[in-house]
Protein backbone atom coordinates (compact mmCIF):
# COMPACT_ATOMS: atom_id res chain seq x y z
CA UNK A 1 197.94 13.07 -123.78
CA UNK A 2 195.14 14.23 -122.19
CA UNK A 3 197.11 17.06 -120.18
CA UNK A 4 198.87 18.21 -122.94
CA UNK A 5 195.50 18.41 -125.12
CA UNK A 6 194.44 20.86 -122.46
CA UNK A 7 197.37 22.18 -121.65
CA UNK A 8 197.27 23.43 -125.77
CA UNK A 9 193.39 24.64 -125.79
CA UNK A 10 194.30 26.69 -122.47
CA UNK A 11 196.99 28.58 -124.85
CA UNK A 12 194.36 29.57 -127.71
CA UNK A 13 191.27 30.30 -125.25
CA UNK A 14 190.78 34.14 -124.40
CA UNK A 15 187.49 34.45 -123.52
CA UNK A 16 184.89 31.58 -122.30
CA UNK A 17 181.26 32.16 -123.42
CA UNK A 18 180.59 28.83 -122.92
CA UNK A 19 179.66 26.64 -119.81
CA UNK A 20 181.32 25.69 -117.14
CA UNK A 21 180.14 28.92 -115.53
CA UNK A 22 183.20 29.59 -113.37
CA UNK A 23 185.32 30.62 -116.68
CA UNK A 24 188.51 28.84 -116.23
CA UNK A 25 188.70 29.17 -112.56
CA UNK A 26 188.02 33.01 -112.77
CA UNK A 27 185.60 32.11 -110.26
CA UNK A 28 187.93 30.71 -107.76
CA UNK A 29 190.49 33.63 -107.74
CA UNK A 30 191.65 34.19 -104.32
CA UNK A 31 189.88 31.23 -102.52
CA UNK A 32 191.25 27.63 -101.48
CA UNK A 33 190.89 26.51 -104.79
CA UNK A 34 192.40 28.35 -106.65
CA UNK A 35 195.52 27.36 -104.70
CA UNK A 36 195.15 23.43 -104.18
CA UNK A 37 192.05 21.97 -104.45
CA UNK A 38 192.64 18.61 -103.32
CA UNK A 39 193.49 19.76 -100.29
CA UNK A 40 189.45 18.46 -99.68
CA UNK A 41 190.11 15.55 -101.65
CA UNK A 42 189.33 13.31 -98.91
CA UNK A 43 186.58 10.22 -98.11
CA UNK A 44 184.30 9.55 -95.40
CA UNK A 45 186.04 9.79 -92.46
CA UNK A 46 184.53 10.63 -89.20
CA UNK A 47 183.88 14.11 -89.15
CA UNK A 48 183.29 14.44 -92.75
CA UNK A 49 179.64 13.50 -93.21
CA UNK A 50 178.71 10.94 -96.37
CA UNK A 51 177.03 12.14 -99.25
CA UNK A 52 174.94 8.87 -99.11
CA UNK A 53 173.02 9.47 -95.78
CA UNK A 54 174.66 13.14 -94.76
CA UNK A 55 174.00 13.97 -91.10
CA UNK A 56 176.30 16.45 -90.33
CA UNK A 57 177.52 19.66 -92.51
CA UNK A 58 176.19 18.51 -96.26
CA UNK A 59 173.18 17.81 -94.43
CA UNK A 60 173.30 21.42 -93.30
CA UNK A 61 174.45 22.54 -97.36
CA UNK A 62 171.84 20.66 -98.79
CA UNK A 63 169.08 22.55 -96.25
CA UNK A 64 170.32 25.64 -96.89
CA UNK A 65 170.17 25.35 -100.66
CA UNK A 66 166.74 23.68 -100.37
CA UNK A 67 165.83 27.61 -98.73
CA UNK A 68 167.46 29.40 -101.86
CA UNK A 69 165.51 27.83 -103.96
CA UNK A 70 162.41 26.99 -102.56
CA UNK A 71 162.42 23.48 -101.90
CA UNK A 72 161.29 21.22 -99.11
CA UNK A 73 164.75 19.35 -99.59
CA UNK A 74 167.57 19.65 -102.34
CA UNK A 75 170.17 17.08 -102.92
CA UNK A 76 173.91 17.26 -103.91
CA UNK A 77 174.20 15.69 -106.94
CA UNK A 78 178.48 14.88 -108.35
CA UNK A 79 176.75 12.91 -111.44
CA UNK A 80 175.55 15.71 -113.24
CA UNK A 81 172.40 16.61 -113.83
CA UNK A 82 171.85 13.61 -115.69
CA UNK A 83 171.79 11.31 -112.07
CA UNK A 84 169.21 14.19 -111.14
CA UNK A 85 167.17 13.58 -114.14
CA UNK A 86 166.99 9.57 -113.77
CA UNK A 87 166.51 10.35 -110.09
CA UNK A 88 163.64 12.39 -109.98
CA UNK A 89 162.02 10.43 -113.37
CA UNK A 90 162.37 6.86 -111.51
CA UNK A 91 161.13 8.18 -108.55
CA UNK A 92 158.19 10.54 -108.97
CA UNK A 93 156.78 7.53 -111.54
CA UNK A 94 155.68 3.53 -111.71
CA UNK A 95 155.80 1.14 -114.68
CA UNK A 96 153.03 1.69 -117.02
CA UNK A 97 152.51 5.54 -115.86
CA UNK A 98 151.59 7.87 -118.86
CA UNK A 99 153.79 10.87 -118.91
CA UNK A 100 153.95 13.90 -121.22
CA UNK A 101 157.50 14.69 -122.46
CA UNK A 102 159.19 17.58 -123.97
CA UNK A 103 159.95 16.76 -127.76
CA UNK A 104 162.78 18.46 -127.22
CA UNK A 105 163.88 16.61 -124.12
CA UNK A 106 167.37 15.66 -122.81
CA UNK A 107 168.72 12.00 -123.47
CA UNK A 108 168.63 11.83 -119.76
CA UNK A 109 164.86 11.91 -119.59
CA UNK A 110 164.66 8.95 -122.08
CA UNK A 111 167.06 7.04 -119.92
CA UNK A 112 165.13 7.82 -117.23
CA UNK A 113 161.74 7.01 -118.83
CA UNK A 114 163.28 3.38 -120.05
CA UNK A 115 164.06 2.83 -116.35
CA UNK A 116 161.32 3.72 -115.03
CA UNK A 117 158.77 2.12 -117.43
CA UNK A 118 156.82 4.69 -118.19
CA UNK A 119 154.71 5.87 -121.82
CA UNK A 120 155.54 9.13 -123.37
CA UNK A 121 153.45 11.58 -124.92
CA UNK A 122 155.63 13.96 -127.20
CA UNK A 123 154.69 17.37 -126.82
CA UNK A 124 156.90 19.35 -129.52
CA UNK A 125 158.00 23.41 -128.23
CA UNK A 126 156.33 26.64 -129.47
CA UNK A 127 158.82 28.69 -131.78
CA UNK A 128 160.79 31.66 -129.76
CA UNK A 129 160.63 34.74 -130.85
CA UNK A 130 164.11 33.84 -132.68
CA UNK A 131 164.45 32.04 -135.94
CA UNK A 132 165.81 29.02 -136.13
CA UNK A 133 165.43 28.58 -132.24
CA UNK A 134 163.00 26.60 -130.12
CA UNK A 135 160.88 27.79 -127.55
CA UNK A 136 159.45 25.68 -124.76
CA UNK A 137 156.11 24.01 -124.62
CA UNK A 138 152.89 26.01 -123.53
CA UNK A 139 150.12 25.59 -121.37
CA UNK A 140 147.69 25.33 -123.86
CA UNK A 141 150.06 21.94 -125.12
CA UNK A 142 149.23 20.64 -122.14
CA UNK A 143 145.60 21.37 -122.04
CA UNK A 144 145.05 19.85 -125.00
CA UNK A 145 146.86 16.55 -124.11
CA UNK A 146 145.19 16.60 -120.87
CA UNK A 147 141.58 17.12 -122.17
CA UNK A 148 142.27 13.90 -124.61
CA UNK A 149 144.04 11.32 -122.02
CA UNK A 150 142.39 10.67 -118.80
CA UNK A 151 145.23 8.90 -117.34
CA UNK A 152 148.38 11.22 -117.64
CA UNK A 153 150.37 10.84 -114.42
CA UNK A 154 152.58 13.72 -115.08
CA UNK A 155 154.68 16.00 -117.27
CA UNK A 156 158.71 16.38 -117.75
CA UNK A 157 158.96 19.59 -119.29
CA UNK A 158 162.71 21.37 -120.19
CA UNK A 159 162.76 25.00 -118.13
CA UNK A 160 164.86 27.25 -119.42
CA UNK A 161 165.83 25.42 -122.63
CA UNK A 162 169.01 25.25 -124.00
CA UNK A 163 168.97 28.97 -125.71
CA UNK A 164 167.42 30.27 -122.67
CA UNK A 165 163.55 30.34 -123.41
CA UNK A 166 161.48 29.81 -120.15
CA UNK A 167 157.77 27.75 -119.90
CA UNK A 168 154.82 29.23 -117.97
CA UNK A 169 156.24 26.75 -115.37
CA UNK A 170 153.30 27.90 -112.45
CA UNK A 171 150.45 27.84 -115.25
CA UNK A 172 151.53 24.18 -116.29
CA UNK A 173 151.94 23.47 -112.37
CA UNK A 174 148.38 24.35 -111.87
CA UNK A 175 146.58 22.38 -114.58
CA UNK A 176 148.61 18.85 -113.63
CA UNK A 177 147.89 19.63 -110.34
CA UNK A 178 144.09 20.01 -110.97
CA UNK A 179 144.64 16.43 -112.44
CA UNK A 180 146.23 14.98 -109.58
CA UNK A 181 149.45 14.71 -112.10
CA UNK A 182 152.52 16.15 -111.33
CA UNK A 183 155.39 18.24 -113.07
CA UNK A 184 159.17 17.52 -112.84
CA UNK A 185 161.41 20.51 -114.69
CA UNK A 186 164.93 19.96 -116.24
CA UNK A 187 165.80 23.28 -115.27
CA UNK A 188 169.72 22.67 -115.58
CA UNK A 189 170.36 25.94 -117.89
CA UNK A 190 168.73 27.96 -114.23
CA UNK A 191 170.89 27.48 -111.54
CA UNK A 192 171.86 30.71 -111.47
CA UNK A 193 167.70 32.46 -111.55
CA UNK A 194 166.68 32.67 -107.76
CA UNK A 195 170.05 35.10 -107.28
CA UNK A 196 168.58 38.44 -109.25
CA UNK A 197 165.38 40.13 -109.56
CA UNK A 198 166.08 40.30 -113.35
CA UNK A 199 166.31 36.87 -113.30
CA UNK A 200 163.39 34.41 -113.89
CA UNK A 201 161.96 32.65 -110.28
CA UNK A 202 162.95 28.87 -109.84
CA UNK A 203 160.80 25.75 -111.10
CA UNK A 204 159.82 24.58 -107.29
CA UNK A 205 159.00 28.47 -106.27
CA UNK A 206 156.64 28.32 -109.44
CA UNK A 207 155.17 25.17 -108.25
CA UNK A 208 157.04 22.66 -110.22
CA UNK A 209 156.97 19.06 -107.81
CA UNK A 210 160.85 18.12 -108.48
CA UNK A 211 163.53 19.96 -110.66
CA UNK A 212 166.94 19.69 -111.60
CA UNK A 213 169.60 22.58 -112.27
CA UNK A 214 173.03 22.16 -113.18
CA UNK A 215 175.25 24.44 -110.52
CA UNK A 216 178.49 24.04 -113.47
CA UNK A 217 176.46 25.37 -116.09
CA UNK A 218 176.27 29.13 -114.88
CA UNK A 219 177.78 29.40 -111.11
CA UNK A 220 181.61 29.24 -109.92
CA UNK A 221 181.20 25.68 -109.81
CA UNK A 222 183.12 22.27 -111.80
CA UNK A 223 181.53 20.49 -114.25
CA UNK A 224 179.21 17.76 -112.77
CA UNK A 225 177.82 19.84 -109.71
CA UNK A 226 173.83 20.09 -109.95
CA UNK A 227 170.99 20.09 -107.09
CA UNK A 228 167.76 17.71 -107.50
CA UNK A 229 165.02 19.91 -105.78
CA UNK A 230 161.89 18.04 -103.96
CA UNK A 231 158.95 20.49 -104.04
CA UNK A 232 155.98 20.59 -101.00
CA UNK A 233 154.31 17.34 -102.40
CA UNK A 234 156.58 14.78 -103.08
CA UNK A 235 158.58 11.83 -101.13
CA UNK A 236 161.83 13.16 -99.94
CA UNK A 237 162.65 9.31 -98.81
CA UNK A 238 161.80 8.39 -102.08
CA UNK A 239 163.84 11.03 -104.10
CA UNK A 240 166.73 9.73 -101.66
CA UNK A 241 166.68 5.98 -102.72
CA UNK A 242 166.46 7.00 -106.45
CA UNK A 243 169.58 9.36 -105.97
CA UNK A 244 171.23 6.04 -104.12
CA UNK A 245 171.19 3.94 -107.03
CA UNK A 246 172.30 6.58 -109.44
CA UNK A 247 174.85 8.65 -107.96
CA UNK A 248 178.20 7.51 -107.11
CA UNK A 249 178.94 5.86 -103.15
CA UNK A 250 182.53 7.89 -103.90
CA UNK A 251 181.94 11.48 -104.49
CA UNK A 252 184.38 13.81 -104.94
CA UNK A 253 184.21 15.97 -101.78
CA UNK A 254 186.25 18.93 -103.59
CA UNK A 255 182.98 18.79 -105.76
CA UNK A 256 180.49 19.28 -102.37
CA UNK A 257 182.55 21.98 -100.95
CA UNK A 258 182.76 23.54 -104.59
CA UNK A 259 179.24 23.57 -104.58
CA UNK A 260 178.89 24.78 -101.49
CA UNK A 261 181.20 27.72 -102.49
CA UNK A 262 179.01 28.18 -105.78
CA UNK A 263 175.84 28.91 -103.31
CA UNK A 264 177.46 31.31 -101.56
CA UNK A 265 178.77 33.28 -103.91
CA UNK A 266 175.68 33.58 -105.83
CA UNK A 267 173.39 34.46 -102.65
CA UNK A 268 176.32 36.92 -101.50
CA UNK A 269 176.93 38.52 -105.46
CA UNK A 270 174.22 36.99 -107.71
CA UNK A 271 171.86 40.46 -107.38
CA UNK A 272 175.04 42.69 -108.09
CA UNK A 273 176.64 40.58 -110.30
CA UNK A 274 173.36 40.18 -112.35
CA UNK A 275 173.44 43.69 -113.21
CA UNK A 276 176.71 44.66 -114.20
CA UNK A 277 176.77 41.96 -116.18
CA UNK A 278 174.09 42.99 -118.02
CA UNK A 279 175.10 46.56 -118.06
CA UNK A 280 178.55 45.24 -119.96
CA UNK A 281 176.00 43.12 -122.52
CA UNK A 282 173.40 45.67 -123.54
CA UNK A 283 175.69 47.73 -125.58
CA UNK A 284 176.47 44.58 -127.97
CA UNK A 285 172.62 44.77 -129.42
CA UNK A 286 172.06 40.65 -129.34
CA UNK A 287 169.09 38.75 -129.44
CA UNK A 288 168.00 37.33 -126.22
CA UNK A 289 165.17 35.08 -124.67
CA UNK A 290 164.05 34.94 -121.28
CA UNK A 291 167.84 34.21 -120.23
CA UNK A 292 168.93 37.49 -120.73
CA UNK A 293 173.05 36.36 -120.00
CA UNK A 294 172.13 34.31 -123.03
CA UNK A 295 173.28 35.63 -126.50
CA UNK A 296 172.74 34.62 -129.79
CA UNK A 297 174.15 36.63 -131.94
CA UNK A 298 173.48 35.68 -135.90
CA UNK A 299 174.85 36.87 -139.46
CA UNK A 300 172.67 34.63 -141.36
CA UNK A 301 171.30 37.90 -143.28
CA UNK A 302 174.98 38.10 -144.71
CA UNK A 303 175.24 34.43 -145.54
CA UNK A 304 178.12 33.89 -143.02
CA UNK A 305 176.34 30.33 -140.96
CA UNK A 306 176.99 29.94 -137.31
CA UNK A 307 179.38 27.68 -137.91
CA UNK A 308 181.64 30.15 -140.10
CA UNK A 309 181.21 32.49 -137.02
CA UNK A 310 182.00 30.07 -134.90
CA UNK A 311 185.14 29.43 -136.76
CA UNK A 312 186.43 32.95 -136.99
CA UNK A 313 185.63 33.76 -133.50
CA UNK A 314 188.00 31.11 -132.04
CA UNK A 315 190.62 31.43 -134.84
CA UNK A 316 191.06 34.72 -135.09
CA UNK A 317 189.87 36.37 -131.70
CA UNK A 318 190.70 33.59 -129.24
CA UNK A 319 186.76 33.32 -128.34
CA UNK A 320 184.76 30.03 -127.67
CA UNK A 321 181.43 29.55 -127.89
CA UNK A 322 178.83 27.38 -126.27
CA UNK A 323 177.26 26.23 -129.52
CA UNK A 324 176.55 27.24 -133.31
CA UNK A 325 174.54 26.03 -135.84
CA UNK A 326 173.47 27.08 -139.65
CA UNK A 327 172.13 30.29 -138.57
CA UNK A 328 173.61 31.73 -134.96
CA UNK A 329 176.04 30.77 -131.98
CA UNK A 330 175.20 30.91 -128.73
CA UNK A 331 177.11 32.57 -126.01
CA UNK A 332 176.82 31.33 -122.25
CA UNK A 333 177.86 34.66 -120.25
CA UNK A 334 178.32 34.25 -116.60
CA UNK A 335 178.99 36.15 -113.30
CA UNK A 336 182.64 35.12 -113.61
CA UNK A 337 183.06 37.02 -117.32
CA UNK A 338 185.31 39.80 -116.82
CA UNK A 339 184.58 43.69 -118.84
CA UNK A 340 187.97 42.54 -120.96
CA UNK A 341 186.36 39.48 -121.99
CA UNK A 342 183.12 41.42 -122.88
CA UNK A 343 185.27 44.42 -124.61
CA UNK A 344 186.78 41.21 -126.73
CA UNK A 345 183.26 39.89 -128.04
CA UNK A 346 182.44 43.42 -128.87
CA UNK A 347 185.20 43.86 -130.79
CA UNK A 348 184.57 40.42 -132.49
CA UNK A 349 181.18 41.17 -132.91
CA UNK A 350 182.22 44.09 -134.93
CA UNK A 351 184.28 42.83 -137.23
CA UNK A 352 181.50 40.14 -137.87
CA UNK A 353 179.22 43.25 -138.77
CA UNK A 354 181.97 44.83 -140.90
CA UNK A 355 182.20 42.06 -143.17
CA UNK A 356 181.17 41.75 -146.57
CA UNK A 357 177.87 39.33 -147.44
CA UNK A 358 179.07 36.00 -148.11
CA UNK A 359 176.14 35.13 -150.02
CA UNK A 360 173.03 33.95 -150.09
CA UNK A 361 171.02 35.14 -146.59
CA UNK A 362 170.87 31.40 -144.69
CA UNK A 363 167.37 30.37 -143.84
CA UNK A 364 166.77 27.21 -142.39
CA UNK A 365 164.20 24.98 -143.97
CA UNK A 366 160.72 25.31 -141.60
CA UNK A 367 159.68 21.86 -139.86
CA UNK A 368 156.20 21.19 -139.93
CA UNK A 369 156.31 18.72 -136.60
CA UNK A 370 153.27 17.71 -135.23
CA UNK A 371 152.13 19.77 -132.06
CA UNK A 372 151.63 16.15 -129.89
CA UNK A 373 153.10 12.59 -130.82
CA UNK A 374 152.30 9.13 -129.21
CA UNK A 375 155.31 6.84 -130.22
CA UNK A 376 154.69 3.38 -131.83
CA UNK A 377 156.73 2.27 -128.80
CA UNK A 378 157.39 3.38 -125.38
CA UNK A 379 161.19 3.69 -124.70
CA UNK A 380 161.15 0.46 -122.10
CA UNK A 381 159.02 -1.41 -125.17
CA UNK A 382 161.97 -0.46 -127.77
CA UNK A 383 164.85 -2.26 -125.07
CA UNK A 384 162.37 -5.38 -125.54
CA UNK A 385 162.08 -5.51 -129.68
CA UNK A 386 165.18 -7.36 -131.43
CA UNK A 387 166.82 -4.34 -133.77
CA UNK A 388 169.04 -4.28 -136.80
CA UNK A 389 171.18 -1.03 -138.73
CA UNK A 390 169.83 0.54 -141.73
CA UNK A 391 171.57 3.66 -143.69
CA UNK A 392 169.60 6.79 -143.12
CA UNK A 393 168.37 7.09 -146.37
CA UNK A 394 166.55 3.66 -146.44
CA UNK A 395 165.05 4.12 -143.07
CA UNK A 396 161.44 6.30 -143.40
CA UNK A 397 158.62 4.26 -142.27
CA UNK A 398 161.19 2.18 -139.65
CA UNK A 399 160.59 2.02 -136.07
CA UNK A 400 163.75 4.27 -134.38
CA UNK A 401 165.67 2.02 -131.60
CA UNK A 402 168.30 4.67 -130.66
CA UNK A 403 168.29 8.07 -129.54
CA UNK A 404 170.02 10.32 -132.25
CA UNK A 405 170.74 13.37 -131.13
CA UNK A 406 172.99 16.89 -132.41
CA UNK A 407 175.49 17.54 -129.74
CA UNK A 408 175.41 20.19 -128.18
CA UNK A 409 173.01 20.42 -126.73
CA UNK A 410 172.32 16.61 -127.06
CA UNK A 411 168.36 17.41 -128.04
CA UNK A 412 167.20 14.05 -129.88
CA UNK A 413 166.41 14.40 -133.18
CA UNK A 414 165.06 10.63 -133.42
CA UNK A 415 163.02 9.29 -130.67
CA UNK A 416 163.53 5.56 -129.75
CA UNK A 417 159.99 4.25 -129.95
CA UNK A 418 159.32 7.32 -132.91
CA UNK A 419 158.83 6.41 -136.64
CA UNK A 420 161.29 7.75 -138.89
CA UNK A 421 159.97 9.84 -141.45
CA UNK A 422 161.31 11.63 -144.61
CA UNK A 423 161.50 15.02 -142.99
CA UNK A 424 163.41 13.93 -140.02
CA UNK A 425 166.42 12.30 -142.29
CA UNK A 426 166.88 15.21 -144.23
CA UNK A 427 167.02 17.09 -141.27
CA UNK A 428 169.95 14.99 -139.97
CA UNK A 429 171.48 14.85 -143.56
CA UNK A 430 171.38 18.53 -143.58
CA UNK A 431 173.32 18.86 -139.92
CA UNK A 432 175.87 15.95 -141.54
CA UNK A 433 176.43 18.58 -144.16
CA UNK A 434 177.37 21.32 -142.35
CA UNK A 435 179.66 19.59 -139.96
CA UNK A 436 177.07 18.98 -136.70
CA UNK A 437 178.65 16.22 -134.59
CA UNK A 438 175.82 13.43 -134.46
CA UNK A 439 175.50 10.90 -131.62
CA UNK A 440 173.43 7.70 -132.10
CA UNK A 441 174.24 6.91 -135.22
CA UNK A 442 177.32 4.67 -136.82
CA UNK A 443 178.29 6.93 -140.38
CA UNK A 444 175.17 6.85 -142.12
CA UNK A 445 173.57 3.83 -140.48
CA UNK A 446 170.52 4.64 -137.75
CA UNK A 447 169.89 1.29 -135.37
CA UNK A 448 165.70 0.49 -136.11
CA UNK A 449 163.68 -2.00 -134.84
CA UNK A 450 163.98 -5.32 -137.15
């Protein structure tokens, strides 16, 4: 079933601006892979190192990655960058540590902070320069939090977001530091930044402690590839027995030499690449953050949502997107998109333009979030409290005991720990509305504490 399903999306897909980055092995052409993969499909065998204490030549891969991005040691990760996240969040922190969080977090990072034990302080993003979309969270966020808590032990900030935005990562860096705190990045969305001089600089390079970048989201690379990078200051031994107890004792060694593949190809083509790439893009006119292989192109203003665009790119041009929502999609580009598959979007894009308003201009309602939240309950504290369902609409003023998130890009829009207010459930009923696929919640029914 599962073949065929794929076997059927392969037929209707023309273009992939969406992750993984290789676009439907585009980025294998005329290498081992492309012709049979599991030829490497092997296990530890002497002669071909283990992933669990490597000695030997993914030892050597992990060192040499460590150099392209600026690291004092990177790891090999085959769980994602999820078993980076819990890695580097159980690690770097002890029970009882205070920690400041991105609002906006992955789920990840609240698995990782109910593991670990630690007490968040929300800290919700700036707005980018794009409606609708959110930025990342500023130094002066941090100030603040740090000039009214003594005892904050860190910071876990997202870098680049989803949509591509980027955080001062080295002014952040700097004013932990001066605290004796420290600052782990989920930079998965980045992988690809160290290769091009129009690229953003990496998280550790900036002076980030320990980051995280998803190789499959933007290299030649297969979904579930992603480094964990150990900056100047912290424990490489203890980074190594958090990635023990989270990543898999079986990896997939076509996964390590795909990775290894993914490195070389972007040191080798990632400058070159870079710039044609961009040179196909700038003709289509589309708004951009810091990510600049990042589009978001929007026809709000004619009342046609994201998700109508969404619909008529696939349907009736083949295209699939990364993402939409009520106002824009987003389109992942990568090194592997070809000048056809660009000439396509334009031509999509145009028709878009060319049609007639729909309606209405879409605006999205404004959120007046506050700028820093302490939750009623710390993530590890919610695991402890007995909990009961409750519809949506009969759950403002409730204690939240499940992460409920929009997927993509899987950014909670309840915090376990959070209290549920009026705002926040007509947010979700809004996204219920327009077809947004939900996770956390059963229907209409939200898990609270009882």
């Amino acid at each position: 079933m599962i073949t065929e399903m794929l076997k059927l999306h392969r037929e209707k897909e023309k273009a992939s601006f969406h992750m993984p980055g290789h676009k439907n092995g585009a980025g294998f052409l005329g290498t081992p892979f492309s012709d049979n993969p599991f030829q490497f499909d092997t296990t530890e065998l002497p002669g071909t190192d283990a992933l669990i204490e490597p000695s030997g030549a993914i030892l050597e891969a992990e060192k040499k990655a460590a150099l392209l991005y600026g690291a004092k040691h990177s790891f090999f990760l085959v769980n994602g960058s999820t078993g980076g996240i819990l890695s580097m969040v159980y690690s770097a922190f002890k029970p009882g540590d205070t920690v400041i969080v991105d609002r906006n977090c992955h789920q990840s990072v609240l698995n990782g902070m109910t593991l670990a034990g630690v007490k968040p302080i929300y800290v919700t993003p700036e707005e980018s320069d794009i409606s609708g979309v959110p930025g990342t969270i500023s130094a002066n966020s941090i100030q603040k939090v740090l000039e009214t808590n003594a005892a904050v032990n860190g910071a876990i900030i997202t870098s680049p977001n989803y949509y591509g935005a980027v955080a001062d990562i080295q002014k952040i860096a700097d004013l932990l530091h001066q605290k004796g705190a420290v600052l782990l990045v989920d930079e998965a969305h980045g992988a690809h930044f160290p290769f091009s001089s129009l690229l953003p600089p990496s998280a550790v390079s900036l002076g980030a402690d320990m980051s995280v970048v998803s190789l499959h989201k933007t290299l030649p690379a297969p979904n579930q590839t992603a480094l964990l990078h150990i900056g100047k200051n912290m424990s490489v031994d203890a980074a190594r027995a958090a990635v023990r107890m989270f990543q898999t004792s079986s990896p997939s060694y076509v996964l390590l030499a795909a990775m290894e593949y993914a490195l070389h190809y972007a040191q080798e083509k990632g400058e070159t690449e870079t710039k044609r790439l961009l040179d196909l893009l700038s003709p289509l006119q589309r708004p951009t953050l810091d990510d600049p292989l990042k589009l978001m192109p929007s026809w709000a203003h004619k009342g046609i949502s994201g998700y109508m665009a969404e619909k008529i790119l696939r349907e009736q041009f083949g295209i699939y997107v990364e993402m939409c929502d009520s106002l824009q999609v987003l389109c992942m580009t990568s090194w592997c998109n070809s000048a056809q598959e660009i000439r396509l979007l334009k031509e999509a894009f145009a028709y878009l333009d060319s049609l007639p308003d729909q309606g209405k201009p879409i605006e999205v309602p404004s959120q007046n979030l506050p700028a820093i939240v302490v939750p009623a309950l710390a993530p590890f504290e919610v695991k402890q409290r007995p909990c009961k369902t409750l519809s949506i609409e009969d759950a403002e003023g409730t204690i939240c005991a499940q992460a409920v998130s929009a997927f993509p890009p899987c950014i909670p829009i309840l915090l376990p720990g959070e209290i549920i207010t009026g705002e926040k459930i007509l947010q979700l009923q809004r996204l219920q509305q327009s077809g947004a696929t939900i996770t956390g919640m059963n229907l209409d029914r939200v898990m609270v504490i009882a």
